[in-house]
Protein backbone atom coordinates (compact mmCIF):
# COMPACT_ATOMS: atom_id res chain seq x y z
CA UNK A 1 -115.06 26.28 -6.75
CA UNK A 2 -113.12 23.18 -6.04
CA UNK A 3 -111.78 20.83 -8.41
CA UNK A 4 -112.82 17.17 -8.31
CA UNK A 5 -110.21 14.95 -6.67
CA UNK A 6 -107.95 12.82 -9.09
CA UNK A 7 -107.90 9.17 -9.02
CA UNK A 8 -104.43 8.09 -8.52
CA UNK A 9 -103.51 4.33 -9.45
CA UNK A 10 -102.75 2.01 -6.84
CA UNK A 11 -99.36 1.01 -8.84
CA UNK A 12 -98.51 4.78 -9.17
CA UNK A 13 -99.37 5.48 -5.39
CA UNK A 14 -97.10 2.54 -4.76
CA UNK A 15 -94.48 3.86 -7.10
CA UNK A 16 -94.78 7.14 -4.97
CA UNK A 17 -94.01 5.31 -1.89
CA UNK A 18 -91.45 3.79 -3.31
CA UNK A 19 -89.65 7.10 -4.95
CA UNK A 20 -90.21 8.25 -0.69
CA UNK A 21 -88.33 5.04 1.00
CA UNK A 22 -85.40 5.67 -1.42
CA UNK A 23 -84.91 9.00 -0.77
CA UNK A 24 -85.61 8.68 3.29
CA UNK A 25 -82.91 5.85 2.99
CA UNK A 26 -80.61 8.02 0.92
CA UNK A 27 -80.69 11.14 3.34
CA UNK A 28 -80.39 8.79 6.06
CA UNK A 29 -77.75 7.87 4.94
CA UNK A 30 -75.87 10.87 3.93
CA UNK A 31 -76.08 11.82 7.41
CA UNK A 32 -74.83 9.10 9.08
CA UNK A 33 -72.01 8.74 6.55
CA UNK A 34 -71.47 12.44 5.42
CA UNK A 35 -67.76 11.81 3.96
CA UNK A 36 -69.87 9.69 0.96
CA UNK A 37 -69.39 11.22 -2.16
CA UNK A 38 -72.81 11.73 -4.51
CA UNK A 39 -71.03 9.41 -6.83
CA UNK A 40 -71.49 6.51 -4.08
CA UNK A 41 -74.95 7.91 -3.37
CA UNK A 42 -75.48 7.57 -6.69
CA UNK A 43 -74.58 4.07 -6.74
CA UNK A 44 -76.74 3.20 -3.31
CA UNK A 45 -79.55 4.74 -5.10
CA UNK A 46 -79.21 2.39 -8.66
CA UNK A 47 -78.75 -0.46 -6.21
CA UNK A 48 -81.85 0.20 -4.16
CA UNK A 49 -83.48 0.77 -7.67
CA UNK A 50 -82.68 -2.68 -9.05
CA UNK A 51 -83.96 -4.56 -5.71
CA UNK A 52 -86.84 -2.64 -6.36
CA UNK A 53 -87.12 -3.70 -9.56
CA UNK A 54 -86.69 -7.06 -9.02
CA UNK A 55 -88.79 -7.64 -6.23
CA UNK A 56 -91.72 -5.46 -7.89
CA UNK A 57 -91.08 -5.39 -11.39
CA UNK A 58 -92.88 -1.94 -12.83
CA UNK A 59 -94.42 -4.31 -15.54
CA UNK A 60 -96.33 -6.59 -13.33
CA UNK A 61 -97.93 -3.53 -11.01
CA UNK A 62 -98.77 -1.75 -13.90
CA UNK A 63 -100.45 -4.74 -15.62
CA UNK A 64 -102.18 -5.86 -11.62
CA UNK A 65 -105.83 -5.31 -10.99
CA UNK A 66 -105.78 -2.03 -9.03
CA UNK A 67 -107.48 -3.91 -6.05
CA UNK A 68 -105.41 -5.95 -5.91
CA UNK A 69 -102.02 -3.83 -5.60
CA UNK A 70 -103.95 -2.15 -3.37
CA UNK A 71 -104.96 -4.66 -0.99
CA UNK A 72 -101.44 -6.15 -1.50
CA UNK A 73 -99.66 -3.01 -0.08
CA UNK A 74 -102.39 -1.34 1.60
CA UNK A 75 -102.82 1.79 -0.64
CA UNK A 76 -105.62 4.00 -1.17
CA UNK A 77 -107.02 5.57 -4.16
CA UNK A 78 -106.69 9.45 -3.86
């Protein structure tokens, strides 16, 4: 017996992809500058956050019609 597939958000989907590009960008990263300490990582990663942040602010795709975060990034519901 299978289950039934779960509906995933659009925002939460988006915050997925998100959570992805940041850590892509941070292993990139680490291997093209391996001498970084995870201190600086660290602080890559809080940077990356807050353009994030500000760009997307969590509130506003939580609080978006789900079509319309999906149309707006190109998600789809799972």
């Amino acid at each position: 017996m299978t289950a039934p597939p779960v509906l995933v958000s659009p925002s939460r989907l988006l915050d997925h992809r998100l959570e992805q590009l940041v850590a892509a960008e941070l292993a990139r990263l680490a291997r093209r500058a391996p001498a970084l300490a995870d201190d600086h990582l660290d602080l890559v990663e809080a940077s990356l956050q807050q353009i994030i942040n500000r760009l997307l602010p969590a509130r506003g795709r939580a609080s978006a019609p789900p079509e319309a975060v999906a149309a707006l990034f190109d998600l789809e519901c799972v």
